[in-house]
C-alpha atoms as a PDB file:
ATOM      1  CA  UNK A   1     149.934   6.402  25.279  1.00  0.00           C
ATOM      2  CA  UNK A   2     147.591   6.000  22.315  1.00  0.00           C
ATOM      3  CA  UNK A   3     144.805   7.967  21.755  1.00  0.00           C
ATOM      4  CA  UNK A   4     142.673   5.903  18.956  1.00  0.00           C
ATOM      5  CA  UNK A   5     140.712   2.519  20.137  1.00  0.00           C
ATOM      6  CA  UNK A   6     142.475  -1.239  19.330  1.00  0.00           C
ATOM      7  CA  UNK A   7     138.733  -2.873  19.528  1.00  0.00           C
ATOM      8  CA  UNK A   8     138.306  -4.885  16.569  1.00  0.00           C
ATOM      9  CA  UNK A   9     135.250  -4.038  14.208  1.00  0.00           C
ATOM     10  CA  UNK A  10     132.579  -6.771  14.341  1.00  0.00           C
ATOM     11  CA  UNK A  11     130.463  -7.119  11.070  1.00  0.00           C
ATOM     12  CA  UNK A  12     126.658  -9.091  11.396  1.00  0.00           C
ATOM     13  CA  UNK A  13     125.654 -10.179   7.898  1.00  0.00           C
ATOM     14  CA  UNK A  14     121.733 -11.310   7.905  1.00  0.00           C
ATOM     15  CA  UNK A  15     120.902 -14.374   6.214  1.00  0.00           C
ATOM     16  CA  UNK A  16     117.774 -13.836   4.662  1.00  0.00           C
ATOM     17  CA  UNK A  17     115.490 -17.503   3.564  1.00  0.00           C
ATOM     18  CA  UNK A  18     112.983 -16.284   0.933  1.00  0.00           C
ATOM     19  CA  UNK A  19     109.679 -17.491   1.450  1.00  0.00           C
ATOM     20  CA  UNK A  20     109.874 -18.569   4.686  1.00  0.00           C
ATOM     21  CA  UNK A  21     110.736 -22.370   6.028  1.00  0.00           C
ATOM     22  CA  UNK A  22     109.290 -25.471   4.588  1.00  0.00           C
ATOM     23  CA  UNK A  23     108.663 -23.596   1.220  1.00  0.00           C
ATOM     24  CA  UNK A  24     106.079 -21.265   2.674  1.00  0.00           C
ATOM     25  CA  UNK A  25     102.550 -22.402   3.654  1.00  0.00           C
ATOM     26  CA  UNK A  26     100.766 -22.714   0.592  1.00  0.00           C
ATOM     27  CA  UNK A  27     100.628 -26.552   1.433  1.00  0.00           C
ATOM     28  CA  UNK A  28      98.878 -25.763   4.692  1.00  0.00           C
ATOM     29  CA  UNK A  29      95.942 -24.267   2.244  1.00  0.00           C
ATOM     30  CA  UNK A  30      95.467 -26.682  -0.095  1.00  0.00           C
ATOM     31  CA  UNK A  31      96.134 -30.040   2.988  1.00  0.00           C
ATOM     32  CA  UNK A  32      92.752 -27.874   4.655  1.00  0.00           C
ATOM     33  CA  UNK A  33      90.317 -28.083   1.159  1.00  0.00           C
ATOM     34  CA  UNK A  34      91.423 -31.485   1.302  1.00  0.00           C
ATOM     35  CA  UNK A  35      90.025 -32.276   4.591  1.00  0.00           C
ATOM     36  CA  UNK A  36      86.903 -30.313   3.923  1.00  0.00           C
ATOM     37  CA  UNK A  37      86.316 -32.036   0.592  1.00  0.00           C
ATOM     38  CA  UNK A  38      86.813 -35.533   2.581  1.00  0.00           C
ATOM     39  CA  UNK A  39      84.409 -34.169   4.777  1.00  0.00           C
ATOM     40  CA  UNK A  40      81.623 -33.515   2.457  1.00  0.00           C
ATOM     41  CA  UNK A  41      82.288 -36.626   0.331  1.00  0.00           C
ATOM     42  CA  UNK A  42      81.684 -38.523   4.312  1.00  0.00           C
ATOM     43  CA  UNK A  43      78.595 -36.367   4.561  1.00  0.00           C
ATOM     44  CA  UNK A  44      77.072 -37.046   1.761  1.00  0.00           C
ATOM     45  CA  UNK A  45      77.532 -40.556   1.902  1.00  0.00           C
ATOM     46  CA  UNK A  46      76.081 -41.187   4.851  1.00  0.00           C
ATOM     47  CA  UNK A  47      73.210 -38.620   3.807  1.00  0.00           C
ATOM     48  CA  UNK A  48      72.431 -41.405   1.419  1.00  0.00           C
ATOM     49  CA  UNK A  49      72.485 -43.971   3.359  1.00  0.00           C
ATOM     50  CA  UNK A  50      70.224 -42.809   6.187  1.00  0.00           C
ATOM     51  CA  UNK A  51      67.985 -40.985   4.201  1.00  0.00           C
ATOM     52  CA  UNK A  52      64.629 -41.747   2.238  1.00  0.00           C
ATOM     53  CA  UNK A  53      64.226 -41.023  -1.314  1.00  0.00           C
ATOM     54  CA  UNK A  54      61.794 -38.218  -0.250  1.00  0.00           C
ATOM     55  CA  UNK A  55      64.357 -36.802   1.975  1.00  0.00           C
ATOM     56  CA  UNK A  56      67.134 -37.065  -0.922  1.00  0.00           C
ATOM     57  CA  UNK A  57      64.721 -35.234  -3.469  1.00  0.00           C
ATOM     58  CA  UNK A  58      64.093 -32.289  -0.696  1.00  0.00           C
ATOM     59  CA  UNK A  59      68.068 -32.171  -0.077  1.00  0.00           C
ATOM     60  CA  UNK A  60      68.104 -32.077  -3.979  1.00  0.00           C
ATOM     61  CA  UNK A  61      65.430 -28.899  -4.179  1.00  0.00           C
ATOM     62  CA  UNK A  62      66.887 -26.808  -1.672  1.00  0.00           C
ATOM     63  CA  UNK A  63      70.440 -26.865  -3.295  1.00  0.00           C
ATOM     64  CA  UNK A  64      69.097 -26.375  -6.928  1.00  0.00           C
ATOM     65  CA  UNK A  65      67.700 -22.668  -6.255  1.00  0.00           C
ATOM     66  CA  UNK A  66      67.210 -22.343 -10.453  1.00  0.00           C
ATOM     67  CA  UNK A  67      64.073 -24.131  -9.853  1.00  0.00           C
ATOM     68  CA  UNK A  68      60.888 -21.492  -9.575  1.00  0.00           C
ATOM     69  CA  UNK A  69      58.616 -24.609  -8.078  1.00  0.00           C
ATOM     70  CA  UNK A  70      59.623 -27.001  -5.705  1.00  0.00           C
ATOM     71  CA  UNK A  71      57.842 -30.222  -3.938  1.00  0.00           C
ATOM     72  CA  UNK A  72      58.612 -28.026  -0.729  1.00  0.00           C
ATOM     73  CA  UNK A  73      57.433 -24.208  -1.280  1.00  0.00           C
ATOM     74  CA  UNK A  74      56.756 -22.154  -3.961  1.00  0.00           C
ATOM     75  CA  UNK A  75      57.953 -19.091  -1.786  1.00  0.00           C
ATOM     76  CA  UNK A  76      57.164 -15.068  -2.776  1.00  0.00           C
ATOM     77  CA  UNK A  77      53.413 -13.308  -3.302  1.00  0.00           C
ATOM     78  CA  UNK A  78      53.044 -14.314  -6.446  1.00  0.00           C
ATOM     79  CA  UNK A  79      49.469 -16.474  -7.850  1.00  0.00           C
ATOM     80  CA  UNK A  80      49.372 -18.739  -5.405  1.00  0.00           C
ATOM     81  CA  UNK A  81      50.558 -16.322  -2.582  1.00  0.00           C
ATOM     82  CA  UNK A  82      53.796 -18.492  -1.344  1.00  0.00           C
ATOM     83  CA  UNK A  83      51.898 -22.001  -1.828  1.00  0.00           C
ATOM     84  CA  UNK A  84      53.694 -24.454  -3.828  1.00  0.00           C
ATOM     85  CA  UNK A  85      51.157 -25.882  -6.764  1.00  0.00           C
ATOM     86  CA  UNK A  86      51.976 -29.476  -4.602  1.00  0.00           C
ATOM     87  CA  UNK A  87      50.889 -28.265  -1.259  1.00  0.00           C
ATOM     88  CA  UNK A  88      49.294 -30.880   0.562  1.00  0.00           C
ATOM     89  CA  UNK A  89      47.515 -28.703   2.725  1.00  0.00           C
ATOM     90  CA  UNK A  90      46.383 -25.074   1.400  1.00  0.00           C
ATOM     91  CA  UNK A  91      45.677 -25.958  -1.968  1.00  0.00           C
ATOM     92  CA  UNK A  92      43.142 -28.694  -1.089  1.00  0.00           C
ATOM     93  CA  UNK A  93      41.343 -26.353   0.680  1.00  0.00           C
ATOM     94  CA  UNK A  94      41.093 -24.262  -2.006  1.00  0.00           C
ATOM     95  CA  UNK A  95      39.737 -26.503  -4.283  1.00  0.00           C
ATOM     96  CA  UNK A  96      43.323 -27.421  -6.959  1.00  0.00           C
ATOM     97  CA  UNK A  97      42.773 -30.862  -4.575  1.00  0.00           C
ATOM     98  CA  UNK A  98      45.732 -32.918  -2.963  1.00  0.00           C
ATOM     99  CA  UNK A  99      46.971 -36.725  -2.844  1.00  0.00           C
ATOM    100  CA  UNK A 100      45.668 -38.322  -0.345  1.00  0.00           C
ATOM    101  CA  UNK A 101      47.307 -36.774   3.252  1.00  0.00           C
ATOM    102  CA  UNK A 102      49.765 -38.860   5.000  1.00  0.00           C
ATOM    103  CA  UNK A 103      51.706 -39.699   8.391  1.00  0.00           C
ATOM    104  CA  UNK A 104      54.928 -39.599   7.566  1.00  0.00           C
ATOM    105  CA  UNK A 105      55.531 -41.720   4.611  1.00  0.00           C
ATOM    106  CA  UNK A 106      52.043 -43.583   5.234  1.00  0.00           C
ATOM    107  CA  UNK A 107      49.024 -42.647   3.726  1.00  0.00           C
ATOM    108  CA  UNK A 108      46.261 -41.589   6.608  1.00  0.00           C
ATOM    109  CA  UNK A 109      43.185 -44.677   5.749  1.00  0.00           C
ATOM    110  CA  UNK A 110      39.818 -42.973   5.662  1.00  0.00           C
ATOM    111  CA  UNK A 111      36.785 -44.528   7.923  1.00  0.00           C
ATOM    112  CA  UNK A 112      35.274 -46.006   4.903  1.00  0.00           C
ATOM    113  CA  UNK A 113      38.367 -47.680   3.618  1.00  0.00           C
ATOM    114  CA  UNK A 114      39.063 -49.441   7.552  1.00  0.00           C
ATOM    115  CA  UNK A 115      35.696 -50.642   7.558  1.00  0.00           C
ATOM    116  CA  UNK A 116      36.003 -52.136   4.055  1.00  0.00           C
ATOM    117  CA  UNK A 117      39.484 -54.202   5.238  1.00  0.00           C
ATOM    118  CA  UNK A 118      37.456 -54.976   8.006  1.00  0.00           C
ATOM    119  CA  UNK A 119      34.510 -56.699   6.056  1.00  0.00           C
ATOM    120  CA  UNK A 120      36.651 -58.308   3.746  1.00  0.00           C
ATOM    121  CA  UNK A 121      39.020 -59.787   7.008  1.00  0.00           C
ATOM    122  CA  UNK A 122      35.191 -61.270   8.475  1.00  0.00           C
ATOM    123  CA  UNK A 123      34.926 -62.433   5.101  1.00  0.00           C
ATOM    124  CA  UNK A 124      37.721 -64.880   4.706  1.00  0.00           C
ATOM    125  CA  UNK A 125      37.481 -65.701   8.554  1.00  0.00           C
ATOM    126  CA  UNK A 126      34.299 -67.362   7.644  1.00  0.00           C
ATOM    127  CA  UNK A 127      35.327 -69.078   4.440  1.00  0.00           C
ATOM    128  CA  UNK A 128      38.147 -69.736   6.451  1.00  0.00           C
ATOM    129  CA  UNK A 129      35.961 -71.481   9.505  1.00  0.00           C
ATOM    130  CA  UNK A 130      33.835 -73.248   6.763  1.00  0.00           C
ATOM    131  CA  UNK A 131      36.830 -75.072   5.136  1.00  0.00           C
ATOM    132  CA  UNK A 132      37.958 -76.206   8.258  1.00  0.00           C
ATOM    133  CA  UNK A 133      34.412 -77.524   9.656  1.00  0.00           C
ATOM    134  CA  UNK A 134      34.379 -79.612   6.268  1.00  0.00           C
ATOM    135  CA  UNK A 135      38.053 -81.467   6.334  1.00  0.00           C
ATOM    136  CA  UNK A 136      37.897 -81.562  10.131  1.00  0.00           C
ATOM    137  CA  UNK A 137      40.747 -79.448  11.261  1.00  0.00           C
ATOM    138  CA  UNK A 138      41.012 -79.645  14.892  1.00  0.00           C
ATOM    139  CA  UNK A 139      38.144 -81.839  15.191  1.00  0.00           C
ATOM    140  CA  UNK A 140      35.633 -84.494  13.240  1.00  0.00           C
ATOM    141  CA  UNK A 141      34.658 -83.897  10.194  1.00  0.00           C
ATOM    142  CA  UNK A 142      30.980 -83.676   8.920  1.00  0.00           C
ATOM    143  CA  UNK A 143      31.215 -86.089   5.636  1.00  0.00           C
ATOM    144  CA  UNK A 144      32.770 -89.203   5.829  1.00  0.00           C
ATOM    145  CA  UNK A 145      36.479 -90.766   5.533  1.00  0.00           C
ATOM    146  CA  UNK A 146      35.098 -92.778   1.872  1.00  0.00           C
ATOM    147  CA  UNK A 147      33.424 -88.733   1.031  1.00  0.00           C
ATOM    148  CA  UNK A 148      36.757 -86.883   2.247  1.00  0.00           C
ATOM    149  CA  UNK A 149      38.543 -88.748  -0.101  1.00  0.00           C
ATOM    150  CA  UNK A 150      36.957 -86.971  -3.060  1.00  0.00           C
ATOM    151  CA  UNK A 151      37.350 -83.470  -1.373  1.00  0.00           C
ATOM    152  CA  UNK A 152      39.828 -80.322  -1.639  1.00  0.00           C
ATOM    153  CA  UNK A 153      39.269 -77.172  -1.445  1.00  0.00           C
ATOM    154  CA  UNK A 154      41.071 -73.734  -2.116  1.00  0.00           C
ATOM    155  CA  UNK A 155      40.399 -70.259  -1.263  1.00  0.00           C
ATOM    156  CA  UNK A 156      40.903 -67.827  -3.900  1.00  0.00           C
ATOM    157  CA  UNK A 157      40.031 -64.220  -4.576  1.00  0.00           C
ATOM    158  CA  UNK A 158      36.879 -65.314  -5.995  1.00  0.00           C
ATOM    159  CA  UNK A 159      35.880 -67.368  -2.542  1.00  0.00           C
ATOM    160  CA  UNK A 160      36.068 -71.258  -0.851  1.00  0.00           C
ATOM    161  CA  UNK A 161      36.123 -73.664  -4.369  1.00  0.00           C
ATOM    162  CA  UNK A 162      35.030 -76.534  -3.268  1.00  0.00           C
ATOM    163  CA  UNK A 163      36.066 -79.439  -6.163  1.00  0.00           C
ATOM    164  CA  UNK A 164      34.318 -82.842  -5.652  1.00  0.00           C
ATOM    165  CA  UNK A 165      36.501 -85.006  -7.851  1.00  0.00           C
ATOM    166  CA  UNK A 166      36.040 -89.152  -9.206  1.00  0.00           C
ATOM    167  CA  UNK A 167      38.657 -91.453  -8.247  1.00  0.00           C
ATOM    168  CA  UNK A 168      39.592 -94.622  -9.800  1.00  0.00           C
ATOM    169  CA  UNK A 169      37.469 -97.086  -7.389  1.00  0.00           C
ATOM    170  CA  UNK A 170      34.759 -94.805  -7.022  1.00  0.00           C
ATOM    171  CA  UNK A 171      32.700 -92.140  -9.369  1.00  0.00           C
ATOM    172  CA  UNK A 172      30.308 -89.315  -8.689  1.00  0.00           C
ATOM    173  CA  UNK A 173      27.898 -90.250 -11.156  1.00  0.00           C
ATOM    174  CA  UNK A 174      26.769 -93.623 -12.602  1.00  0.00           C
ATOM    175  CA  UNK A 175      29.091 -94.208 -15.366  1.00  0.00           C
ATOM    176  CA  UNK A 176      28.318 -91.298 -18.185  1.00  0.00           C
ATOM    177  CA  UNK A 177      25.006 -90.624 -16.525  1.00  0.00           C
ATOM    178  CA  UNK A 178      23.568 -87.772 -14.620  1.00  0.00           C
ATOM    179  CA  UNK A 179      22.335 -90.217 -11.745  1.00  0.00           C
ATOM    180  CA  UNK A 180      24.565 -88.948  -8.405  1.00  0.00           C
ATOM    181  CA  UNK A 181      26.592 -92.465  -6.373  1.00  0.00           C
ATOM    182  CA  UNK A 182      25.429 -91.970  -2.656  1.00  0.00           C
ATOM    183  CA  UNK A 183      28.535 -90.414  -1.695  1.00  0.00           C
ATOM    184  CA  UNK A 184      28.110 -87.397  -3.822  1.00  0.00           C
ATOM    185  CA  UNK A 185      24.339 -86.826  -2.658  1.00  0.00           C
ATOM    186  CA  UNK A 186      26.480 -87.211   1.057  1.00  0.00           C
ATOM    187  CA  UNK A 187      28.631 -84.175  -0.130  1.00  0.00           C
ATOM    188  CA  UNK A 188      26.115 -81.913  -1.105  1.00  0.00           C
ATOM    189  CA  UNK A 189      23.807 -82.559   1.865  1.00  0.00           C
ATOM    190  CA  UNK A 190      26.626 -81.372   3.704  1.00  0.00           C
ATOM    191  CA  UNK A 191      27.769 -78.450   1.423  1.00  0.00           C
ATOM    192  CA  UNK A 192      24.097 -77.099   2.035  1.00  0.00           C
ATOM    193  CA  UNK A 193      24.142 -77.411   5.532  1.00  0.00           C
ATOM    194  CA  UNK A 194      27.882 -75.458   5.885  1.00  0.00           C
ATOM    195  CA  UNK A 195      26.786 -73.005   3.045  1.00  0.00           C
ATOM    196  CA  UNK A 196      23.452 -72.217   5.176  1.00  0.00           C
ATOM    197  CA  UNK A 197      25.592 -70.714   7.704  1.00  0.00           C
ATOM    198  CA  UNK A 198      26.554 -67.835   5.400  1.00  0.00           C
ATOM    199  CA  UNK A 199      24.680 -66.045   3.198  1.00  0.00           C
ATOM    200  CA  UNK A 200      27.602 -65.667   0.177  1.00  0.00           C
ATOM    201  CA  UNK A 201      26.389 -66.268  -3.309  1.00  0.00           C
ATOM    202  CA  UNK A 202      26.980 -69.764  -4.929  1.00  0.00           C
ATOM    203  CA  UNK A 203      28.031 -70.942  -8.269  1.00  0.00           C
ATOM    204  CA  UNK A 204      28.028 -74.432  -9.475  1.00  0.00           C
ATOM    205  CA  UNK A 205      30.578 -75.924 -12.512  1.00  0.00           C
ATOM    206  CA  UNK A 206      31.056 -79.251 -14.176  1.00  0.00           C
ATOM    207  CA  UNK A 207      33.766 -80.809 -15.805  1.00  0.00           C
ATOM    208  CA  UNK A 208      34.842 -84.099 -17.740  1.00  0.00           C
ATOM    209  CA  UNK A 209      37.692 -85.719 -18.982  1.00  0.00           C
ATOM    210  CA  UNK A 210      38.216 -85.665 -22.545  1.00  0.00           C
ATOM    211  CA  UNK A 211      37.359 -88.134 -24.645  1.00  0.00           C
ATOM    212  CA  UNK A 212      40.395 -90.984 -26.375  1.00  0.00           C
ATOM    213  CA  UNK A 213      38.594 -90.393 -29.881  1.00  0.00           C
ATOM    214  CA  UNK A 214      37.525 -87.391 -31.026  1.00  0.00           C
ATOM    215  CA  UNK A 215      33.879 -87.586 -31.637  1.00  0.00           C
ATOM    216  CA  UNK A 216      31.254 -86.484 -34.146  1.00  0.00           C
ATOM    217  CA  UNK A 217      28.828 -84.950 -31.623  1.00  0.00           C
ATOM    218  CA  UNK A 218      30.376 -84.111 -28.764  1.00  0.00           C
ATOM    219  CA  UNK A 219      28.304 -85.431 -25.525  1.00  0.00           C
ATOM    220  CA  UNK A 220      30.585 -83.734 -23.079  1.00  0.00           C
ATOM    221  CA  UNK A 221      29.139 -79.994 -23.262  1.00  0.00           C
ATOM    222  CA  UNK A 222      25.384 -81.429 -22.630  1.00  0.00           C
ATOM    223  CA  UNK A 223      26.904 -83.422 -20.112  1.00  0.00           C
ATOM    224  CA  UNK A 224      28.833 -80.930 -17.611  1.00  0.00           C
ATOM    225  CA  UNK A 225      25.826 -79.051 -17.899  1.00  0.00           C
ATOM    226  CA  UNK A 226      23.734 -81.500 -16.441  1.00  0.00           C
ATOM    227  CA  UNK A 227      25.769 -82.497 -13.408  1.00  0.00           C
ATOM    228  CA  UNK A 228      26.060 -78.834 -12.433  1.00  0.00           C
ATOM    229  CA  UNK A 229      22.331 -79.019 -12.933  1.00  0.00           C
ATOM    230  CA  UNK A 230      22.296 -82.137 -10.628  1.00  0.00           C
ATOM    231  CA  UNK A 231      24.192 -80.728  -8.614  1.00  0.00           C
ATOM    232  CA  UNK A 232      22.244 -77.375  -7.883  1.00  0.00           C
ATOM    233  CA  UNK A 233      19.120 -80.412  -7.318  1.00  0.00           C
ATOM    234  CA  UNK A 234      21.147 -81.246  -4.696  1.00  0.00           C
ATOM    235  CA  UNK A 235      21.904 -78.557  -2.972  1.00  0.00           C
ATOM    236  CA  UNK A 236      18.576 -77.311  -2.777  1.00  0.00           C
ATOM    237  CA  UNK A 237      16.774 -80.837  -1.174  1.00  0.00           C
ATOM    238  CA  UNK A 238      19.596 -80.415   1.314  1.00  0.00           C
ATOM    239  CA  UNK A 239      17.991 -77.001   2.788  1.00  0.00           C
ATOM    240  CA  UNK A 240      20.136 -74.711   0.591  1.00  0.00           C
ATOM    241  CA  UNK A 241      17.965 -71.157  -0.603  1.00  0.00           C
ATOM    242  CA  UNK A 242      17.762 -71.203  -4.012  1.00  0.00           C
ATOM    243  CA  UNK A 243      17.739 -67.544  -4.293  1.00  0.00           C
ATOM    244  CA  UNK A 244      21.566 -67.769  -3.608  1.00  0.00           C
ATOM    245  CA  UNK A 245      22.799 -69.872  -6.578  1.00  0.00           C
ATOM    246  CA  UNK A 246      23.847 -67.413  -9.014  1.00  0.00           C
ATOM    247  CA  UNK A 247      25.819 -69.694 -11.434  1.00  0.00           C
ATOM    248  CA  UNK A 248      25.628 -72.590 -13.232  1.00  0.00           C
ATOM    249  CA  UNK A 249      27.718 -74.035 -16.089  1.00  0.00           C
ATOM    250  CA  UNK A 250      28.988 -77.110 -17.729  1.00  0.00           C
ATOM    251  CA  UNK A 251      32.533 -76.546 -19.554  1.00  0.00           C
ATOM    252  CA  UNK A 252      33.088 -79.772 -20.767  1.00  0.00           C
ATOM    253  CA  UNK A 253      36.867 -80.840 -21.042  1.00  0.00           C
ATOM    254  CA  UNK A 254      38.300 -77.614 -21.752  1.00  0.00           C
ATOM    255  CA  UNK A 255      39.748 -77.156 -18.134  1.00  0.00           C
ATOM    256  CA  UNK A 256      41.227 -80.178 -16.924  1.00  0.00           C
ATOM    257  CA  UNK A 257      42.677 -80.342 -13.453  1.00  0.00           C
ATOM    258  CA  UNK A 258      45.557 -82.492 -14.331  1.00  0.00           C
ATOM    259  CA  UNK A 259      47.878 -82.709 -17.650  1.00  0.00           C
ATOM    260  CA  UNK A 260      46.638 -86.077 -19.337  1.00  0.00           C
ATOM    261  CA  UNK A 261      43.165 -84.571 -20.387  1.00  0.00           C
ATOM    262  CA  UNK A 262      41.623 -87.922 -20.484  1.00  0.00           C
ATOM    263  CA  UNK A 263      42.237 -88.810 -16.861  1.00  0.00           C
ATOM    264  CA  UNK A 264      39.663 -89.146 -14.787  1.00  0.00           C
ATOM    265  CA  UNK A 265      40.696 -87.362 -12.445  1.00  0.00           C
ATOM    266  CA  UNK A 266      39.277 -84.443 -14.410  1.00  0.00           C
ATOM    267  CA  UNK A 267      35.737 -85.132 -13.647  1.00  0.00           C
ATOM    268  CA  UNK A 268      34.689 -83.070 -11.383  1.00  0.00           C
ATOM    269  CA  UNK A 269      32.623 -80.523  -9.643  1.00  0.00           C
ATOM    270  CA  UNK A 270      33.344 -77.241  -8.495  1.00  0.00           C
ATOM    271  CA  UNK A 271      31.160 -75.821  -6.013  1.00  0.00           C
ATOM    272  CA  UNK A 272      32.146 -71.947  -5.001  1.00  0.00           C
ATOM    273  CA  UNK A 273      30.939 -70.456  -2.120  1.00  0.00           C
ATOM    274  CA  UNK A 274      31.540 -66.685  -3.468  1.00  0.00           C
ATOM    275  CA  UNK A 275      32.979 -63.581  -1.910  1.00  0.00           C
ATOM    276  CA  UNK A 276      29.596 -61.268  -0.422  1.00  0.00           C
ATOM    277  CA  UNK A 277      30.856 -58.672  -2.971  1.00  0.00           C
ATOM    278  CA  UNK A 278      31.059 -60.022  -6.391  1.00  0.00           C
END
């Protein structure tokens, strides 16, 4: 019998994988500042698409700390003891002054500037009526269909323009004359009686056509003039306050109302019932 041990010798050899499977995780690292940098990219997209251009510039103060003054704050106990030199608020108190204080990107209307929209709203609302009383919208008018015919009117920042015009079959005035055709006297007895509903200034042009041949002495200056003049007759036998005529002037041909200059078309009167506040 043997003494020593037949068992055979069993040798474990350690395979060692340097840096660990899948090459380590350096990839994980830079896959997760991808994702954030995605992220922030999204963010900031959509920061500029919801976002008001006020918004954007605050966004843009608080991550540019380099600047000492901001739209925002002005922060620390320095001259102006934390205010920013924009302050809506403190500052106008203390007497630097403001812009004018808003709700949120509206500015807030002060009592004298509502009641200003207010008068000028009543004043086109009665222009507005007085145009429609005189071509008969929704209803009969006051002149006739033969007077209508030389009517239209406008409303412009200066107030109702009433232009009385000549037509090819019938004239305002007797030929180059300043003696009115019954259906312009018609017009203005009307004009008076709308315009005495109002109290708004009135101002009174003429106008011609121009002449084929240029002439010597030019009649047409002389002649505007008196129409308007006519004109402001007119008015005033019709019940119109004198008091409230506050213009009258002839300009001759230099503003016709239609390209060919010597149409006749371009003789005409304007009548202008003014705004109350010019």
């Amino acid at each position: 019998m043997t003494t020593g041990s037949n068992a055979p010798t069993i040798i474990k050899r350690k395979k060692v994988i340097a840096g660990g499977g899948h090459h380590g995780g350096a990839w994980k690292v830079a896959y997760a500042d991808f994702v954030t940098a995605m992220m922030a990219f999204f963010m900031l997209m959509w920061l500029l698409n919801v976002t008001t251009e006020q918004q954007r510039k605050g966004l843009a103060d608080y991550f540019s700390p380099n600047i000492a003054i901001n739209r925002v704050s002005g922060g620390g106990t320095g001259a102006f003891g934390g205010d920013s030199i924009f302050s809506e608020d403190t500052l106008a108190q203390s007497g630097t002054g403001a812009r004018q204080p808003t709700i949120g990107d509206r500015p807030v209307r002060t009592e004298s500037e509502i009641a200003e929209d207010s008068a000028a709203a009543a004043q086109v609302a009665a222009l507005q009526q007085i145009e429609d009383i005189l071509l008969g919208r929704g209803g009969e008018s006051m002149v006739s269909e033969q007077a209508l015919r030389h009517i239209i009117t406008r409303l412009t920042e200066d107030g109702l323009i009433v232009e009385i015009f000549d037509l090819p079959d019938a004239q305002l005035f007797v030929d180059t004359t300043l003696e009115p055709n019954p259906v312009t006297i018609e017009i203005a007895g009307v004009l008076a009686r709308l315009f005495a509903t109002v109290t708004n200034p009135v101002a009174i042009t003429g106008h011609l056509r121009a002449q084929p041949l240029p002439m010597r002495d030019d009649p047409l200056w002389d002649l505007s003039t008196g129409r308007a003049a006519q004109m402001r007759q007119m008015l005033q036998t019709g019940g119109l306050n004198p008091q409230r005529i506050v213009r009258q002037t002839g300009a001759g041909d230099r503003k016709p109302a239609v390209g060919d200059p010597t149409a006749i078309r371009n003789n005409r009167m304007e009548v202008i019932l003014l705004r109350a506040d010019i």
